[in-house]
Structure formats: structure tokens, C-alpha cells
Protein backbone atom coordinates (compact mmCIF):
# COMPACT_ATOMS: atom_id res chain seq x y z
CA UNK A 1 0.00 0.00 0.00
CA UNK A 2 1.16 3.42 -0.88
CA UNK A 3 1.33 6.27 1.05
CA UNK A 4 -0.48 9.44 0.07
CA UNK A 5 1.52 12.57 -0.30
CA UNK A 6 0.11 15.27 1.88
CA UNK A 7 2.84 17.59 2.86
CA UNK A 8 1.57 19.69 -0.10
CA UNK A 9 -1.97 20.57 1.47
CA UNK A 10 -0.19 21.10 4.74
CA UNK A 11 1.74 23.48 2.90
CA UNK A 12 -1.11 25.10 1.61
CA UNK A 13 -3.12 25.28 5.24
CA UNK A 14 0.02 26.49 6.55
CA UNK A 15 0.55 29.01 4.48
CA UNK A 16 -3.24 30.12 4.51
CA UNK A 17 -2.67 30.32 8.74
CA UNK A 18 -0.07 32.08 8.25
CA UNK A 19 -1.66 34.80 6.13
CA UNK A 20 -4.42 35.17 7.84
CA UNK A 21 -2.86 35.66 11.25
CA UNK A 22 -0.62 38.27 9.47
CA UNK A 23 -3.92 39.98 7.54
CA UNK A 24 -5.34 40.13 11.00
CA UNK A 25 -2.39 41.53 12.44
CA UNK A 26 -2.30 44.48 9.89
CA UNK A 27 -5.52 45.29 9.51
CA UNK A 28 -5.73 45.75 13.57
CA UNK A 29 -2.57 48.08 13.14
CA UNK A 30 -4.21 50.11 10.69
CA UNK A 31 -7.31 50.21 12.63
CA UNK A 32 -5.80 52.22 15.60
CA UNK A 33 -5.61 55.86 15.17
CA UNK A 34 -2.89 57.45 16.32
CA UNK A 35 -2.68 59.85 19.28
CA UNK A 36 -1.63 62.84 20.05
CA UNK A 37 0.99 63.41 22.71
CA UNK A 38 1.34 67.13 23.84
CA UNK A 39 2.90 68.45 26.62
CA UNK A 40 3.29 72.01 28.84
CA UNK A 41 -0.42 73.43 27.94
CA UNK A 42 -2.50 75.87 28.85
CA UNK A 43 -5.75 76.68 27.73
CA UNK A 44 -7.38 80.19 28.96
CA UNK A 45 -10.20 82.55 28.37
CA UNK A 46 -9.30 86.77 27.86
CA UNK A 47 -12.88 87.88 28.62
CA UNK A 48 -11.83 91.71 28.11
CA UNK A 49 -11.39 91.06 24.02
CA UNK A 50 -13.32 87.51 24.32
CA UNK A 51 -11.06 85.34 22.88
CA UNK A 52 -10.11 81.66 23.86
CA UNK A 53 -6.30 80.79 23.53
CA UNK A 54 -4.44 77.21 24.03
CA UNK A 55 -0.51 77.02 23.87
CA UNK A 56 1.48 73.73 23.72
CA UNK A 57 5.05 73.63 24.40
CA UNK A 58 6.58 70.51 23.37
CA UNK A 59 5.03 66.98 22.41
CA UNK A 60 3.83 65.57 19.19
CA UNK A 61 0.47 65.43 17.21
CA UNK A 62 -2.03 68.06 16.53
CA UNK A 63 -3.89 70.65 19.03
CA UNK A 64 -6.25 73.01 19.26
CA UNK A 65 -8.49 75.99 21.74
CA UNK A 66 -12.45 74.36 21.65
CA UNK A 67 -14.29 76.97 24.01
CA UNK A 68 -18.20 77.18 24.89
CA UNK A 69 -19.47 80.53 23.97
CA UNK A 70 -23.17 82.02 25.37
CA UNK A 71 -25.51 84.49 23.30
CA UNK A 72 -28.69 85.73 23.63
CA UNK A 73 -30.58 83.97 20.82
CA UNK A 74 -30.93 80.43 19.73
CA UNK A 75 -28.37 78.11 20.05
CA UNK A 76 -27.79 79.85 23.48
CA UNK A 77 -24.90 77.70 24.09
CA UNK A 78 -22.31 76.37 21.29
CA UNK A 79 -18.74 75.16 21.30
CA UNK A 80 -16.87 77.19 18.60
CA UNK A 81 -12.90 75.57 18.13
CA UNK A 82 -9.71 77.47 16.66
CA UNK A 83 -7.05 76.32 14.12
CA UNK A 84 -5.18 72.60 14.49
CA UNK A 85 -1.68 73.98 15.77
CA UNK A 86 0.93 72.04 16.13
CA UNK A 87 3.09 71.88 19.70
CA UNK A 88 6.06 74.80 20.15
CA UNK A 89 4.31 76.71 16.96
CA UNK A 90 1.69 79.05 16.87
CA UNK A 91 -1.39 79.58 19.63
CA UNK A 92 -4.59 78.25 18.43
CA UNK A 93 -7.06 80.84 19.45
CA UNK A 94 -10.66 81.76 18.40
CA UNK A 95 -12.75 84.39 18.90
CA UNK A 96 -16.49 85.06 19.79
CA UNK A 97 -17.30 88.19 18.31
CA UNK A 98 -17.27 86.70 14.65
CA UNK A 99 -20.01 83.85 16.23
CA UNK A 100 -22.05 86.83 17.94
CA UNK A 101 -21.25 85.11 21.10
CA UNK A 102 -19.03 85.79 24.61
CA UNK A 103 -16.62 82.80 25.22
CA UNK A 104 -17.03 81.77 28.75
CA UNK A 105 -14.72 79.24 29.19
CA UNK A 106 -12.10 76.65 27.11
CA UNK A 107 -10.30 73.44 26.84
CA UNK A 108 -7.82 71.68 25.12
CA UNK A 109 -8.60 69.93 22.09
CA UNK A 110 -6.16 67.14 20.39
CA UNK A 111 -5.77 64.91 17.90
């Protein structure tokens, strides 16, 4: 009686496993957004020329001022955000006067 030849199907499950695990693996890679990893920042509110400012010193990634501002018609309350800045650069500041609204108070945004 002969023997049947199977290492070529193993080969072939194998190398299916194998390519799935590693398919898997990628896809979970690319799956996870990055994050943003800022450092030294500040966020504040200047109610005298109602503006909302945020200042990172160091890190890496993207930032950004998000502040809730208050008016006297409908949406009384809404968050208005500034420009994506990155860390050491520029402040990311917005203001309220060109959403007809007083900021009131701000975080940090990031990305």
C-alpha cells in the first residue's frame, strides 16, 4: 500500500494560517488611530477682548483651543474651536465676536 503525499496541502493550510494571522495583524494596526501626545499646555479665556487661547510647548500630534461661547438667541450655548496647531508653533485661538457670542470658558482639544 502506498502512502499518500500530503505535505503539499499542509503546505497550503500552513501558508493560509499564516496569512491570515498576518492579515489580522495588519488590519488591527491600521485600525488604531494614532494619538496625540502634547505636553506644557494651557488653555485660557481673555474675557476683556473675548477670545479663547491654548498654547502647547513641546510633544507631538495636533492641538487646538475648543471653548463654549453664550448668546442671547438660539443656540444659546455652542462650542466654537480654533485652528489645528501644532506643539512649540503658533497659539490656536478663536474668537467670539465673529459667532455673535461671549466665550465663557475653554479646553484643550487634540488629535
Amino acid at each position: 500500500m502506498r502512502k499518500r503525499d500530503t505535505s503539499g496541502r499542509r503546505r497550503v493550510a500552513a501558508s493560509a494560517a499564516a496569512t491570515a494571522i498576518l492579515g489580522a495583524a495588519l488590519l488591527g494596526m491600521a485600525a488604531t488611530p494614532a494619538q496625540a501626545d502634547v505636553y506644557n499646555c494651557s488653555d485660557w479665556v481673555e474675557p476683556r477682548i473675548n477670545v479663547a487661547v491654548a498654547r502647547c510647548a513641546s510633544g507631538f500630534g495636533g492641538f487646538r483651543v475648543e471653548a463654549r461661547c453664550n448668546s442671547a438667541h438660539w443656540p444659546y450655548t455652542r462650542t466654537i474651536v480654533g485652528p489645528w496647531r501644532s506643539p512649540g508653533g503658533a497659539d490656536s485661538a478663536i474668537s467670539g465676536d465673529s459667532w455673535g457670542c461671549q466665550v465663557v470658558d475653554s479646553w484643550l482639544g487634540v488629535r
